[in-house]
Protein backbone atom coordinates (compact mmCIF):
# COMPACT_ATOMS: atom_id res chain seq x y z
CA UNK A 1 11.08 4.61 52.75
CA UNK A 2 12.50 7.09 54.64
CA UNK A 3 16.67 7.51 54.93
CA UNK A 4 17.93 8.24 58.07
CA UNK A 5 21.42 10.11 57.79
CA UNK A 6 23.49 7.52 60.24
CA UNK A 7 21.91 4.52 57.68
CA UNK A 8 23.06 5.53 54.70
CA UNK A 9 26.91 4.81 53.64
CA UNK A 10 28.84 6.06 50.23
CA UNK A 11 28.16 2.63 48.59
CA UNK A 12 24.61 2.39 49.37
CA UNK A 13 24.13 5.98 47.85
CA UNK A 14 26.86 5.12 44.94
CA UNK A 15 23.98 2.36 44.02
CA UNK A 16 20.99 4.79 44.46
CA UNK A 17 22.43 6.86 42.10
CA UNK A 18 23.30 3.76 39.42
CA UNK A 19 19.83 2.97 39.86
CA UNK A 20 18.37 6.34 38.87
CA UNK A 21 20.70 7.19 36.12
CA UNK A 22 19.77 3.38 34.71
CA UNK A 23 16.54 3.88 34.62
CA UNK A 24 16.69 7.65 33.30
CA UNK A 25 19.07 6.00 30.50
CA UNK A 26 16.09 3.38 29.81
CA UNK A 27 13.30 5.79 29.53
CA UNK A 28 15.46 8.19 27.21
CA UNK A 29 16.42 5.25 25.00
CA UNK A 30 12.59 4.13 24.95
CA UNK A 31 11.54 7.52 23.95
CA UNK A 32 14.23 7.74 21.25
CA UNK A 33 13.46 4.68 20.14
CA UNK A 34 9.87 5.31 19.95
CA UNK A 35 10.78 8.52 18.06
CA UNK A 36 12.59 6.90 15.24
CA UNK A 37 11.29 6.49 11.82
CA UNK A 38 10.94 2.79 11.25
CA UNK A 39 12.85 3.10 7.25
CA UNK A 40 15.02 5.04 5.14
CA UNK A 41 14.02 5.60 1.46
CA UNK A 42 16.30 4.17 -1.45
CA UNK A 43 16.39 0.66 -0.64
CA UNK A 44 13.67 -0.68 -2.44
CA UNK A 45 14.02 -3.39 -4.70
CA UNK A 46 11.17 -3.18 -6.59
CA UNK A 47 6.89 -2.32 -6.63
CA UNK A 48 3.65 -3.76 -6.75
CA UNK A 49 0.67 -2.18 -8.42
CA UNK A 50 -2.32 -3.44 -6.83
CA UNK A 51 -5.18 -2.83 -8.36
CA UNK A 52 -9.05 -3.83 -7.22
CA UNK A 53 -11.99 -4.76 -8.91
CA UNK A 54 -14.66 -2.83 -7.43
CA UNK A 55 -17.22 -4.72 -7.03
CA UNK A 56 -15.41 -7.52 -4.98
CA UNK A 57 -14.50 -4.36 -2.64
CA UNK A 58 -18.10 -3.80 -1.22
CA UNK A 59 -18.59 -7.94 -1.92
CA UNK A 60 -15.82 -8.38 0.87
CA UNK A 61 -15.33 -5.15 2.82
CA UNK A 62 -19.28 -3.92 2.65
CA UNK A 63 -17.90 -1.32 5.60
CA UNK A 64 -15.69 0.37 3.16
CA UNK A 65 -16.54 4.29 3.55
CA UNK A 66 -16.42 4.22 -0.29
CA UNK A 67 -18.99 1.30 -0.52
CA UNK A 68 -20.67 2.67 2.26
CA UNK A 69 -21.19 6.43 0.54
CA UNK A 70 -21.95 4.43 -2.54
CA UNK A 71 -18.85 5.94 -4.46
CA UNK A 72 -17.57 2.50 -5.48
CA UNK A 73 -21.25 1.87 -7.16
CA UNK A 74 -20.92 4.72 -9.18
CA UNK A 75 -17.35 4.20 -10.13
CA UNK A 76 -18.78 1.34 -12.06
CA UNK A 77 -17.38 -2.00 -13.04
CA UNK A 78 -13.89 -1.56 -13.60
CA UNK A 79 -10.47 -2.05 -11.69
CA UNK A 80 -9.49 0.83 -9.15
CA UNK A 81 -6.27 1.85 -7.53
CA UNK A 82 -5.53 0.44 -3.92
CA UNK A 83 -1.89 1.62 -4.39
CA UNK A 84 2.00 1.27 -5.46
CA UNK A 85 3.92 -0.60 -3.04
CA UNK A 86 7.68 -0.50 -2.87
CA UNK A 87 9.14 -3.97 -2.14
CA UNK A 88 10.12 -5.54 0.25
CA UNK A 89 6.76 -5.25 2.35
CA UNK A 90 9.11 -4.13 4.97
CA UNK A 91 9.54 -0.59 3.09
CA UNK A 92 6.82 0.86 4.87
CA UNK A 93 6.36 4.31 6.65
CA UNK A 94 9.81 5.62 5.67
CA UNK A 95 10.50 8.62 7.98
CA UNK A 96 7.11 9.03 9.36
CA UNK A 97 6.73 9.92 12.75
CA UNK A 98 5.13 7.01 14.75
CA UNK A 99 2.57 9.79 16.14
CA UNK A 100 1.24 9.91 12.37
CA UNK A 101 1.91 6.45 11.26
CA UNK A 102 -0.24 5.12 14.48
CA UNK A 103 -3.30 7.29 12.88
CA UNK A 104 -2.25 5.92 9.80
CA UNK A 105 -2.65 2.55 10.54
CA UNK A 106 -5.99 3.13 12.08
CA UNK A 107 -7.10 4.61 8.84
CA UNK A 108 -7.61 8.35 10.58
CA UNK A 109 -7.59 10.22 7.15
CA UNK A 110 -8.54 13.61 8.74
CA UNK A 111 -5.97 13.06 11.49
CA UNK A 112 -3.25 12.60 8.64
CA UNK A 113 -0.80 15.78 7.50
CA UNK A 114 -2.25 17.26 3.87
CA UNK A 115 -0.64 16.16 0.79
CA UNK A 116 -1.12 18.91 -1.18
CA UNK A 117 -1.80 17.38 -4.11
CA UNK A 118 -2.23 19.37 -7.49
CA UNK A 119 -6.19 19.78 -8.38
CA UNK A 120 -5.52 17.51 -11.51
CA UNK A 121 -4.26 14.48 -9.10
CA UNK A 122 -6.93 15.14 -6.75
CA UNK A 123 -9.37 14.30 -9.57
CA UNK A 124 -7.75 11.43 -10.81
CA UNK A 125 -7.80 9.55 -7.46
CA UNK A 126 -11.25 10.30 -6.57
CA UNK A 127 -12.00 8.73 -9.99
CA UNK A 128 -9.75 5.53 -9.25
CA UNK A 129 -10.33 5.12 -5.68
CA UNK A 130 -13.11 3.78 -3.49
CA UNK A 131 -12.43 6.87 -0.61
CA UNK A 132 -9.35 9.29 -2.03
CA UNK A 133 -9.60 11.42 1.07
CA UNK A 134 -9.02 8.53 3.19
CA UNK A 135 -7.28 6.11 0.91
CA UNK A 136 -4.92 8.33 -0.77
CA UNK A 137 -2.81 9.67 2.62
CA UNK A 138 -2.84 5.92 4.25
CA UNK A 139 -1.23 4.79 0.78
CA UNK A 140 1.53 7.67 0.22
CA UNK A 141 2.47 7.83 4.41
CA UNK A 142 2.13 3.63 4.35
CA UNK A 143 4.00 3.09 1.14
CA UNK A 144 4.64 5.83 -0.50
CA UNK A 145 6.96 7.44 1.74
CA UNK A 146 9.28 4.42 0.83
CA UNK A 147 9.09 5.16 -3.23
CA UNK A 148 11.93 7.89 -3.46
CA UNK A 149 9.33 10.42 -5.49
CA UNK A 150 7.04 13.12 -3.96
CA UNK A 151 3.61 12.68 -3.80
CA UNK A 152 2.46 14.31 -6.65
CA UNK A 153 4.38 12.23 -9.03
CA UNK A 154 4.10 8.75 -6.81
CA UNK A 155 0.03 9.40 -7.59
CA UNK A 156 0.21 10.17 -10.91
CA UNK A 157 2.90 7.35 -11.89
CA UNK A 158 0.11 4.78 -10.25
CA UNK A 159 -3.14 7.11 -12.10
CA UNK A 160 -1.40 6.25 -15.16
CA UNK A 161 -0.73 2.75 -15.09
CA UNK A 162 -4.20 1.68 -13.60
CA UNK A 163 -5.48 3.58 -16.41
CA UNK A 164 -3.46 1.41 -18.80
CA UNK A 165 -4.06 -2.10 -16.66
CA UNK A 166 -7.54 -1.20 -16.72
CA UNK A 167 -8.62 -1.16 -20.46
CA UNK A 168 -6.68 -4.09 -20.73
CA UNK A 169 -8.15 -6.21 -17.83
CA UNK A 170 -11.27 -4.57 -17.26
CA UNK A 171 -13.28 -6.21 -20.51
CA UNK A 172 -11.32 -9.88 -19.29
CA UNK A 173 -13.36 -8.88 -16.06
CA UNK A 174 -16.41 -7.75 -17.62
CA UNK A 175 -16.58 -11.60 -19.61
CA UNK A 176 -15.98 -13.39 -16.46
CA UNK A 177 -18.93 -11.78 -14.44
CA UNK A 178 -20.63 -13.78 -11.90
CA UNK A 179 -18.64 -16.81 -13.18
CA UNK A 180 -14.95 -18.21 -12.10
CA UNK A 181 -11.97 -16.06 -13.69
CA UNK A 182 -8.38 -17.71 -13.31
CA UNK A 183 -5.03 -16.60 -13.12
CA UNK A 184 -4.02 -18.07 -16.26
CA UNK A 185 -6.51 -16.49 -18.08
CA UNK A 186 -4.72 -13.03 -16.88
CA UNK A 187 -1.56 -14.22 -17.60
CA UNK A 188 -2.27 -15.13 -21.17
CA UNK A 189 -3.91 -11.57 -22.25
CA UNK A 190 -1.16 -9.80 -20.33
CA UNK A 191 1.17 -12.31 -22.74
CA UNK A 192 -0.66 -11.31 -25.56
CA UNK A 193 -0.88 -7.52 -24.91
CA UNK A 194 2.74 -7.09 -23.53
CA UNK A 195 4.88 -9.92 -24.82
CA UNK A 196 5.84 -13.80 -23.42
CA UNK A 197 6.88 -13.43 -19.96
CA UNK A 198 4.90 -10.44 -18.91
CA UNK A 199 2.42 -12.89 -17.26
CA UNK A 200 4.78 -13.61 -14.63
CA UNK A 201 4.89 -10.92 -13.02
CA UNK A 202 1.35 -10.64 -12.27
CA UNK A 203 -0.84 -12.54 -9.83
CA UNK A 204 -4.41 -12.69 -7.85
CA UNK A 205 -5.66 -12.33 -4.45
CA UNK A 206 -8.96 -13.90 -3.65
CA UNK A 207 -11.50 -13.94 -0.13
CA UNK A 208 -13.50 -16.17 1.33
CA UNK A 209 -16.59 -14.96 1.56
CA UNK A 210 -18.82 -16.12 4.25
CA UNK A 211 -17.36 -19.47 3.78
CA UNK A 212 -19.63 -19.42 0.88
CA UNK A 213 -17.60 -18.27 -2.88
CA UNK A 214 -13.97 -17.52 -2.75
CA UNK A 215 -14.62 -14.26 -4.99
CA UNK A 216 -11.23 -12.88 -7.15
CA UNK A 217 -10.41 -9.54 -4.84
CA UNK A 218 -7.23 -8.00 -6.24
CA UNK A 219 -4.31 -7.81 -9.22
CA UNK A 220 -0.63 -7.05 -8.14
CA UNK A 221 2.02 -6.35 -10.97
CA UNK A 222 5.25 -6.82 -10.11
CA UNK A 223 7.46 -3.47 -11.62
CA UNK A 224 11.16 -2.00 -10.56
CA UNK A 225 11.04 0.59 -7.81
CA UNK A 226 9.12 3.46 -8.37
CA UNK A 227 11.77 5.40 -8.15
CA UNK A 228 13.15 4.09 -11.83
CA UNK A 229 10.17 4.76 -13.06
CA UNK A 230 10.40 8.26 -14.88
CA UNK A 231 8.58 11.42 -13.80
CA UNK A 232 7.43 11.93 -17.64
CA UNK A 233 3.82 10.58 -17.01
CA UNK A 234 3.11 10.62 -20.77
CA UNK A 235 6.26 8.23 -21.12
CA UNK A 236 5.15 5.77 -18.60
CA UNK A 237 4.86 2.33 -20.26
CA UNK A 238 3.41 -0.55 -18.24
CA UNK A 239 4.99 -2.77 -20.91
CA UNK A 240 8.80 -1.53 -20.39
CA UNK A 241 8.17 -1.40 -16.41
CA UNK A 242 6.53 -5.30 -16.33
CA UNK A 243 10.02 -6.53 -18.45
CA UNK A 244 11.75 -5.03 -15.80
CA UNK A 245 10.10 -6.47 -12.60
CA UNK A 246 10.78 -9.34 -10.88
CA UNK A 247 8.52 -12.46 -11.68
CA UNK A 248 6.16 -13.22 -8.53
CA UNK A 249 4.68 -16.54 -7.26
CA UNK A 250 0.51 -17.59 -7.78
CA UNK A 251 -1.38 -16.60 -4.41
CA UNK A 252 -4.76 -17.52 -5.82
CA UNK A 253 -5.70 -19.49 -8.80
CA UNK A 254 -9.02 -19.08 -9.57
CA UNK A 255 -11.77 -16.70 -7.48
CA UNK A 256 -15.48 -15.81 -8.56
CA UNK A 257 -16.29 -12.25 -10.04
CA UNK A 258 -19.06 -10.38 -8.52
């Protein structure tokens, strides 16, 4: 609308101008807000190892790029690194800008910002992962960002204890194939391998597949935060790091192995 001079008085304009420098306020408060990196690093109170076994990947995900390329198949029958998640689940995306964490969240791997990685760490992940070039920026920008390392250390801290979880679990695995597995039955050999109590900090995740087998997807050890770890890789020992995290609850029980 139109002002006409003779129309307009010194309060009506006083409360134009509120109104504009309100909203202005708003937007630049949205924006800011917007802007802001969701976390901090250093408050984590401690990490989960998750670990998959690769088979039950392309069993409930057949899309995976890694199933998809048929890297997964020739990985083999063994347990593979999904990632190292600081805890709480809340310690996610820790100074990430939301441009890069929204094309993190939708899995954009060639969208994300390089990591840089040494050659050696490279190697190792595309050894341990279903789709490193993917996989491994989602992980360190989701989760990793939270852990208090750098990149190159976060990687090879979780390369070396799948590595060590993995000729322990992968033969319990092996025995169980196309038959039940339970969470007990994890429990007990991580008992016997790494003392009474170790069990407890470990637990399942299992799918529904097709409403037809509820297949075993998925190990999570609980450990401190990553950042208590130690950067001396050929020190790391997933038998100190399990005595020191904090017991976790059963999510599954018992799930089928592809």
């Amino acid at each position: 609308m139109q002002l006409r001079r003779g129309d307009v008085t010194v309060a009506s304009i006083s409360a134009g101008l509120a109104t504009i420098v309100v909203a202005a306020v708003a937007f630049s408060l949205l924006v800011t807000d917007r802007s802001k990196p969701p976390n901090e690093p250093g408050t984590s109170s401690s990490s989960l190892l998750v670990v998959t076994w690769a088979p039950s990947l392309c069993k409930v995900e057949a899309s995976n790029p890694g199933c998809k390329s048929g890297h997964v198949g020739k990985l083999g029958r063994k347990l593979i690194l999904h990632g190292l998640w600081p805890q709480p689940r809340t310690e996610q995306f820790c100074g990430v800008p939301s441009a890069v964490a929204d094309r993190v969240r939708d899995l954009h791997g060639a969208d994300m910002p390089s990591l840089n990685l040494p050659e050696d760490v490279q190697a190792n992940l595309q050894s341990m992962m279903s789709d490193a070039a993917s996989l491994a920026p989602h992980e360190w920008y989701t989760h990793g960002t939270c852990s208090g390392v750098p990149p190159a250390v976060y990687f090879s801290d979780a390369v070396t204890l799948t590595d060590q979880i993995s000729k322990i679990l992968n033969p319990v695995f092996e025995r169980a194939q196309n038959g039940p597995l339970s969470l007990s039955t994890l429990r007990d050999r991580i008992d016997a391998e790494f003392g009474k109590g170790a069990g407890k900090r470990v637990m399942i995740t299992c799918h529904d597949v097709d409403g037809k087998e509820i297949v075993l997807y998925e190990v999570h050890l609980s450990l401190p935060p990553v950042a208590d770890f130690g950067t001396a890789e050929n020190t790391l020992s997933l038998r100190d790091l399990l005595a020191k995290g904090p017991t976790i609850s059963a999510e599954c029980r018992r799930g089928r192995v592809p």
